[in-house]
C-alpha atoms as a PDB file:
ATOM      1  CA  UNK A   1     106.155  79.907 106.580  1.00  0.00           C
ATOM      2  CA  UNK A   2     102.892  82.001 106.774  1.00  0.00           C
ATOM      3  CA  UNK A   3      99.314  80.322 107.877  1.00  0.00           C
ATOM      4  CA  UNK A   4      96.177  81.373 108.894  1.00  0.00           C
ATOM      5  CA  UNK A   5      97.391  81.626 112.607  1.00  0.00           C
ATOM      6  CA  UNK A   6      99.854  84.338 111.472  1.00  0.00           C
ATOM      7  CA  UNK A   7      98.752  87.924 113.089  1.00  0.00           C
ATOM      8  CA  UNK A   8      97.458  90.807 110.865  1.00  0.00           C
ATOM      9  CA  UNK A   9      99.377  93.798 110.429  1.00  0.00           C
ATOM     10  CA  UNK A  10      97.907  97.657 109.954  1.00  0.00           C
ATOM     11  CA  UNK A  11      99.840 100.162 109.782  1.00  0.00           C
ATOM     12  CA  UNK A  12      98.647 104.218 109.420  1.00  0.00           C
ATOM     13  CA  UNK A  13     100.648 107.839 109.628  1.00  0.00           C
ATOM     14  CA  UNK A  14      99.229 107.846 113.271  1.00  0.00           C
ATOM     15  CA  UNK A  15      97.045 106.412 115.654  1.00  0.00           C
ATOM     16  CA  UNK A  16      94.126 106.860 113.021  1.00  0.00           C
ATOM     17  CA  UNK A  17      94.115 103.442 111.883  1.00  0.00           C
ATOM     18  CA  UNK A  18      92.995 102.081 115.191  1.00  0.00           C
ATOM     19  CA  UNK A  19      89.770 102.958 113.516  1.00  0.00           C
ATOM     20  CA  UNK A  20      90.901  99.880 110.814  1.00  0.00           C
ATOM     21  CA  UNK A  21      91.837  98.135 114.093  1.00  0.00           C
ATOM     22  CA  UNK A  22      88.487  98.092 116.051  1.00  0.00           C
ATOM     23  CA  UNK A  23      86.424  97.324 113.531  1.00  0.00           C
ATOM     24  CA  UNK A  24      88.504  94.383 111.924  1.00  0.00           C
ATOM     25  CA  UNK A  25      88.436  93.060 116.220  1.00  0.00           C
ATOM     26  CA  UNK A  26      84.654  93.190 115.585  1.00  0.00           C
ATOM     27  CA  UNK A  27      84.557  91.405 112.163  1.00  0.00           C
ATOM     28  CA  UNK A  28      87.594  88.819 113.198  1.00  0.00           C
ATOM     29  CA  UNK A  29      87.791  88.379 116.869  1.00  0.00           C
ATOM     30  CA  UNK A  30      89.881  85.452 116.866  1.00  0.00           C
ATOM     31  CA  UNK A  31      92.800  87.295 114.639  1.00  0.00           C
ATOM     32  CA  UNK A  32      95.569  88.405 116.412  1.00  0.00           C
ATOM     33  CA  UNK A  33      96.755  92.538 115.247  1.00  0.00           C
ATOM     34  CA  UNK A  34      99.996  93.999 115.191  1.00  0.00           C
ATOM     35  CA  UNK A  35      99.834  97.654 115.108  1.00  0.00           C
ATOM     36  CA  UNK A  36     102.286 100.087 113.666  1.00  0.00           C
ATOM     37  CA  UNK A  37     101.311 103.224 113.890  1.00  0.00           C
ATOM     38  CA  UNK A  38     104.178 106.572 112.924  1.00  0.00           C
ATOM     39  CA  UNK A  39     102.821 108.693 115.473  1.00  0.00           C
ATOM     40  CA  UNK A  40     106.827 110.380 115.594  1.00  0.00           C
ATOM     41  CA  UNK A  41     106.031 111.275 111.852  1.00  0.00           C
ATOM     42  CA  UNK A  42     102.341 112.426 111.261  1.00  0.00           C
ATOM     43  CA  UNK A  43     100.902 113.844 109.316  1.00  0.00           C
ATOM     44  CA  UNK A  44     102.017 112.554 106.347  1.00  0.00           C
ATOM     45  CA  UNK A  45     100.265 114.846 103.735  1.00  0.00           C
ATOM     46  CA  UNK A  46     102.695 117.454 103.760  1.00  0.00           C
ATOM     47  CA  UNK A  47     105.269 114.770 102.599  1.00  0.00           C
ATOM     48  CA  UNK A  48     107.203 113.853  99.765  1.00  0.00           C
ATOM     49  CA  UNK A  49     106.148 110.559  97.882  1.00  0.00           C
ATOM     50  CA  UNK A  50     110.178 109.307  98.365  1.00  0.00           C
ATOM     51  CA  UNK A  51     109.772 110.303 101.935  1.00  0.00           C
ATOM     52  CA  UNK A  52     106.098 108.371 101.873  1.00  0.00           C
ATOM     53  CA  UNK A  53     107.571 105.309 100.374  1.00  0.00           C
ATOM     54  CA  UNK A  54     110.673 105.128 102.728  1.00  0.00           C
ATOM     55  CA  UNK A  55     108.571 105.885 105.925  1.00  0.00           C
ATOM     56  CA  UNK A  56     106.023 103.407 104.502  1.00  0.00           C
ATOM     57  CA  UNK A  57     109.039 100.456 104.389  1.00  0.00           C
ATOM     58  CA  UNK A  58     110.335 101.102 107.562  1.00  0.00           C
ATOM     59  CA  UNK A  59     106.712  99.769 109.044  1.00  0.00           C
ATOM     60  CA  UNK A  60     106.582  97.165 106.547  1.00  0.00           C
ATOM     61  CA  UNK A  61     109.768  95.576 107.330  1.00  0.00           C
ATOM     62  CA  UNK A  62     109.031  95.713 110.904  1.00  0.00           C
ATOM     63  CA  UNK A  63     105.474  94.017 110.273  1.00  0.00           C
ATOM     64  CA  UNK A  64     106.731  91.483 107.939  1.00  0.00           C
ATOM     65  CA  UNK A  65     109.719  91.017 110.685  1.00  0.00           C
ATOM     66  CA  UNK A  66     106.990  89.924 113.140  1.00  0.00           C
ATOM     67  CA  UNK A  67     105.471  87.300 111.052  1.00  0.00           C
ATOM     68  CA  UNK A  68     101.610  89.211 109.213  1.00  0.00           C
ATOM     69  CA  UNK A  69     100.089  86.833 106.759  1.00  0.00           C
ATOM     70  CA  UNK A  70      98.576  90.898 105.276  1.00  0.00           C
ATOM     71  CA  UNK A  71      98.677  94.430 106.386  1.00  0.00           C
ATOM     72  CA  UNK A  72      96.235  96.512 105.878  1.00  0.00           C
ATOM     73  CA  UNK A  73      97.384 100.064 104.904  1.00  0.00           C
ATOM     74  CA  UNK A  74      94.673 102.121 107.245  1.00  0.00           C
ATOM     75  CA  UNK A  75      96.807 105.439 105.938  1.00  0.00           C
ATOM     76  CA  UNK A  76      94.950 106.916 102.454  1.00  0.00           C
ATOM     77  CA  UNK A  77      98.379 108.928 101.970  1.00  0.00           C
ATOM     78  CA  UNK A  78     100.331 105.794 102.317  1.00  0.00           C
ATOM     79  CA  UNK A  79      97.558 103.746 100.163  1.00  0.00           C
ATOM     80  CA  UNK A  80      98.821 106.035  96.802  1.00  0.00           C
ATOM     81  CA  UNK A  81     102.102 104.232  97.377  1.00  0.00           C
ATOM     82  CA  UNK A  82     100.798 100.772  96.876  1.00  0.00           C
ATOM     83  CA  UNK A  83     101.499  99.936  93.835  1.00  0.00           C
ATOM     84  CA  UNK A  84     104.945 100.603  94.347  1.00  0.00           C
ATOM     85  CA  UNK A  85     105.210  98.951  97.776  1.00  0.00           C
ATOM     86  CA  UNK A  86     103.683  95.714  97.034  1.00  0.00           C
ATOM     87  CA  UNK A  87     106.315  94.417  94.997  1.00  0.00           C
ATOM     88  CA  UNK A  88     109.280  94.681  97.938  1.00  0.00           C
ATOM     89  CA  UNK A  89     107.152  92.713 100.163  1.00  0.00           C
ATOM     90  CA  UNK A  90     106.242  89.147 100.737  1.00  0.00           C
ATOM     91  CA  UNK A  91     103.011  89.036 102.478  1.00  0.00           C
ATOM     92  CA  UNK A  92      99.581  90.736 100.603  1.00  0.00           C
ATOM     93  CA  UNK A  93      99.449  94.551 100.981  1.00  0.00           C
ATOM     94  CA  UNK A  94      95.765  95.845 101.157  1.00  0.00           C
ATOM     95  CA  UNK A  95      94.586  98.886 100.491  1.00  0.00           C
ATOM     96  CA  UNK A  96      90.896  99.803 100.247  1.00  0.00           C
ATOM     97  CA  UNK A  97      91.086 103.766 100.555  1.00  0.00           C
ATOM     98  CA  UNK A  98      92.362 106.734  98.687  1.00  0.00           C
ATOM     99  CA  UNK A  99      90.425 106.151  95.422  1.00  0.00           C
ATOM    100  CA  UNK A 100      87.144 107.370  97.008  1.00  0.00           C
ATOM    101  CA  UNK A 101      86.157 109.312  93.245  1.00  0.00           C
ATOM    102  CA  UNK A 102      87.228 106.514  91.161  1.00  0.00           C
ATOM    103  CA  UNK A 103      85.481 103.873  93.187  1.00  0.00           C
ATOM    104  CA  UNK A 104      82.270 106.159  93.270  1.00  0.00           C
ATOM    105  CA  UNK A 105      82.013 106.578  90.461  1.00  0.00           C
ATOM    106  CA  UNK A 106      82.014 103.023  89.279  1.00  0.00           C
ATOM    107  CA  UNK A 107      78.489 103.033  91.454  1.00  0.00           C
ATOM    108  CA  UNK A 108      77.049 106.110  89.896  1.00  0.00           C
ATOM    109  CA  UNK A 109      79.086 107.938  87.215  1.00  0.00           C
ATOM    110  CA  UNK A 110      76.635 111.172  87.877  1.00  0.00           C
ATOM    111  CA  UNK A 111      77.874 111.699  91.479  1.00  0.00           C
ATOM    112  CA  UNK A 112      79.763 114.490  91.870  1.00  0.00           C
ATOM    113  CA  UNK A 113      82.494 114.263  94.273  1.00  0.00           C
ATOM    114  CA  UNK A 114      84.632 117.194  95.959  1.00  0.00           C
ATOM    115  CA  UNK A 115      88.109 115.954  97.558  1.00  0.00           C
ATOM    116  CA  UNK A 116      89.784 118.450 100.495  1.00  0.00           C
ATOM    117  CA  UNK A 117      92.181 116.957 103.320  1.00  0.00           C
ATOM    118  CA  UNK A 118      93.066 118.680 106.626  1.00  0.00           C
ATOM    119  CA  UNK A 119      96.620 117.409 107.924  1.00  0.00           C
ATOM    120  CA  UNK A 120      96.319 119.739 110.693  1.00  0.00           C
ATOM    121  CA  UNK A 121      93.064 117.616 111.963  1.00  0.00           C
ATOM    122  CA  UNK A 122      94.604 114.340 111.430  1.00  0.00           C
ATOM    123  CA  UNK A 123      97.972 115.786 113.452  1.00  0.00           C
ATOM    124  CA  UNK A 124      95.262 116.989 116.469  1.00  0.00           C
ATOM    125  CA  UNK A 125      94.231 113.935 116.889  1.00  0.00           C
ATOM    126  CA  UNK A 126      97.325 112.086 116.295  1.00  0.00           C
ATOM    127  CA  UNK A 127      98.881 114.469 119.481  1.00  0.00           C
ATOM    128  CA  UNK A 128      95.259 113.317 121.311  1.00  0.00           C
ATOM    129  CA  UNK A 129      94.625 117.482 121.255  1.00  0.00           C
ATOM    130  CA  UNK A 130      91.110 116.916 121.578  1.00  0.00           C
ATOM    131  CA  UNK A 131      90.009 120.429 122.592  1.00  0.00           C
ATOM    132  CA  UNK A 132      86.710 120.848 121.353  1.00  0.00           C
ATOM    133  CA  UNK A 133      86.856 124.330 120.178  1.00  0.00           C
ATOM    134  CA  UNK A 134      90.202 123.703 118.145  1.00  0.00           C
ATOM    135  CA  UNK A 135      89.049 120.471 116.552  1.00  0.00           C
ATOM    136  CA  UNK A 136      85.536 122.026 115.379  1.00  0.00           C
ATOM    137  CA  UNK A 137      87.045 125.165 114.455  1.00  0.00           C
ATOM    138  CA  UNK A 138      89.240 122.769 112.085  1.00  0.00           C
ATOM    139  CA  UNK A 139      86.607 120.761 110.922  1.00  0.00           C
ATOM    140  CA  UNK A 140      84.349 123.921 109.869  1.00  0.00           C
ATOM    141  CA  UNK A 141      87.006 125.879 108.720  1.00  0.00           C
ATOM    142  CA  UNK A 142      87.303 122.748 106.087  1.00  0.00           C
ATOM    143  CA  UNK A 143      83.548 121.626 105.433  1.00  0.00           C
ATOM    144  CA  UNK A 144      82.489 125.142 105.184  1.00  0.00           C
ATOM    145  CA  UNK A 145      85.112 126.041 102.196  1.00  0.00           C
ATOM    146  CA  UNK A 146      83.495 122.735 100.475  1.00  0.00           C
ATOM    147  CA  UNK A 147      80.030 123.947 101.329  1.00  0.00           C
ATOM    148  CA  UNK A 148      80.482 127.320 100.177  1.00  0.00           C
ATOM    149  CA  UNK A 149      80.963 126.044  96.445  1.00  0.00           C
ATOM    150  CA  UNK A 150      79.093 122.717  96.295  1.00  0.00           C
ATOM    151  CA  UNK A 151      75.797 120.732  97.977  1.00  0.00           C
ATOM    152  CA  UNK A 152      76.687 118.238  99.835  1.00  0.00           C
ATOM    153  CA  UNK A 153      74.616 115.051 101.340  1.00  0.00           C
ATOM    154  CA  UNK A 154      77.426 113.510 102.769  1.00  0.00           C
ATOM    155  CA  UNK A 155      81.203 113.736 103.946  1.00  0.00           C
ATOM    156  CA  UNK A 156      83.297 110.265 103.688  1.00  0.00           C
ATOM    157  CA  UNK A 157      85.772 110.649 106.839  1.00  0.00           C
ATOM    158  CA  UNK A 158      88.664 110.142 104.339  1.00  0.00           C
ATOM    159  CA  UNK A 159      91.444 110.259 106.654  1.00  0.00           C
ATOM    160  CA  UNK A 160      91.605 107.223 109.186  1.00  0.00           C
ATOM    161  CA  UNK A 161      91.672 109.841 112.261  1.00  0.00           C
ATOM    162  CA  UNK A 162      88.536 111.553 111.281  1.00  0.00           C
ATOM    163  CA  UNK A 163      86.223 108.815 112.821  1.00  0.00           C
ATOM    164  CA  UNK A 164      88.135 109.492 115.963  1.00  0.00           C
ATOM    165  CA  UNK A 165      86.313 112.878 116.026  1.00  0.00           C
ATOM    166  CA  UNK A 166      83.424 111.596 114.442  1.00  0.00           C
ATOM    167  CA  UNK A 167      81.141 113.351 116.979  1.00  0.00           C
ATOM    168  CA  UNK A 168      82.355 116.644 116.547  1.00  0.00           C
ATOM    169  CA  UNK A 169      81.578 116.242 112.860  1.00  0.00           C
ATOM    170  CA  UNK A 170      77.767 115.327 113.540  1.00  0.00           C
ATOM    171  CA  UNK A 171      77.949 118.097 115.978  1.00  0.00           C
ATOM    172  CA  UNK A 172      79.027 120.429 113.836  1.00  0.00           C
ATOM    173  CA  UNK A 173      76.529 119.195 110.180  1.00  0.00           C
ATOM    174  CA  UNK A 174      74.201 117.317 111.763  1.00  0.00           C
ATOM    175  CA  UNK A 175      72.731 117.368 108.003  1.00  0.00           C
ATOM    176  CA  UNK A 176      74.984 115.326 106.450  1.00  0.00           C
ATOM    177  CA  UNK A 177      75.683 111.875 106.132  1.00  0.00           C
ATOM    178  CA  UNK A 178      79.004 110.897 107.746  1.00  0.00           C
ATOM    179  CA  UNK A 179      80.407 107.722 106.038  1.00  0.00           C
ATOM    180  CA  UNK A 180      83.154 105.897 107.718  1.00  0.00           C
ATOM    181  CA  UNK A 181      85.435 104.167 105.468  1.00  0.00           C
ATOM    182  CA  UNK A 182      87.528 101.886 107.895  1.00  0.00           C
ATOM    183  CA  UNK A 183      84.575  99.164 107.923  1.00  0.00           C
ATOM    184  CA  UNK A 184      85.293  99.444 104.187  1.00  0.00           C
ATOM    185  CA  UNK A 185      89.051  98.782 104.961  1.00  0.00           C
ATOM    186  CA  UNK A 186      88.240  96.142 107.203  1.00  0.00           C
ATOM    187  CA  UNK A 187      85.767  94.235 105.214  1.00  0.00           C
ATOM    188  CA  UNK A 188      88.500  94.469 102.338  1.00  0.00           C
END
């Protein structure tokens, strides 16, 4: 039988929900975490939505195995498999992430907003390849394509391993606005 005293789960492609993680320690202390993050499989952009779901179970089963009253779904690639995965599980599935137009647009219909993913970041940091020069090379190789065809005031770190390297983004546009959406996640 689940209670309040039952652990949280989060689950991500890699270690990038451990963003989710820290900042749900500093809004719930007293809440126990299990982790599961698929470090052996990241990134998971570059996969198929059967392999998503599958790969997506597999944690699920384990978390709901070990007792979570929720799991949070730190993983936006994951999160477009919610609908589908909440059904085959017991415990509440949450998912704040991966609608980032959609839910901006409910704020202010006249904001334009520009999507563009890097799985080859996300799979540096995953590996904890943290050489500088690689990661900003990465990072500008990215921001510059968007910045070359739109003005932009800020840049949501959509992928849960982006805050990881959230310094070399201010490094690299200290102009923009950096928003970080696993307080988001955790809040949710």
């Amino acid at each position: 039988m689940l209670d309040k005293s039952n652990p949280i789960g989060v689950m991500d492609s890699g270690i990038g929900g451990l963003t989710v993680v820290r900042e749900l320690q500093r809004i719930l202390p007293g809440e126990d975490i299990i982790y599961f993050g698929d470090s052996a499989n990241c990134p998971y952009g570059n996969k198929t939505a059967d392999q998503i779901f599958e790969l997506s179970c597999h944690m699920l089963q384990f978390l709901g195995s070990n007792g979570v009253k929720c799991t949070a779904v730190a993983c936006n690639t994951i999160s477009t498999m919610a609908e589908r995965l909440r059904p085959c599980f017991d415990f509440r599935i949450i998912v704040a992430s991966g609608k980032y137009a959609e839910l901006i647009h409910q704020g202010n219909p006249d904001c334009h907003v520009v999507g563009k993913g890097s799985p080859l970041l996300a799979a540096l940091v995953d590996r904890g390849d943290f050489n500088q020069h690689d990661i900003n090379l990465e990072i500008t190789t990215q921001v510059d394509n968007i910045l070359s065809r739109e003005k932009v005031s800020d840049l949501i770190l959509g992928c849960t391993h982006y805050p990881i390297v959230e310094e070399n983004f201010h490094e690299c546009y200290p102009q923009l606005h950096l928003i970080n959406p696993a307080l988001e996640q955790a809040n949710a």
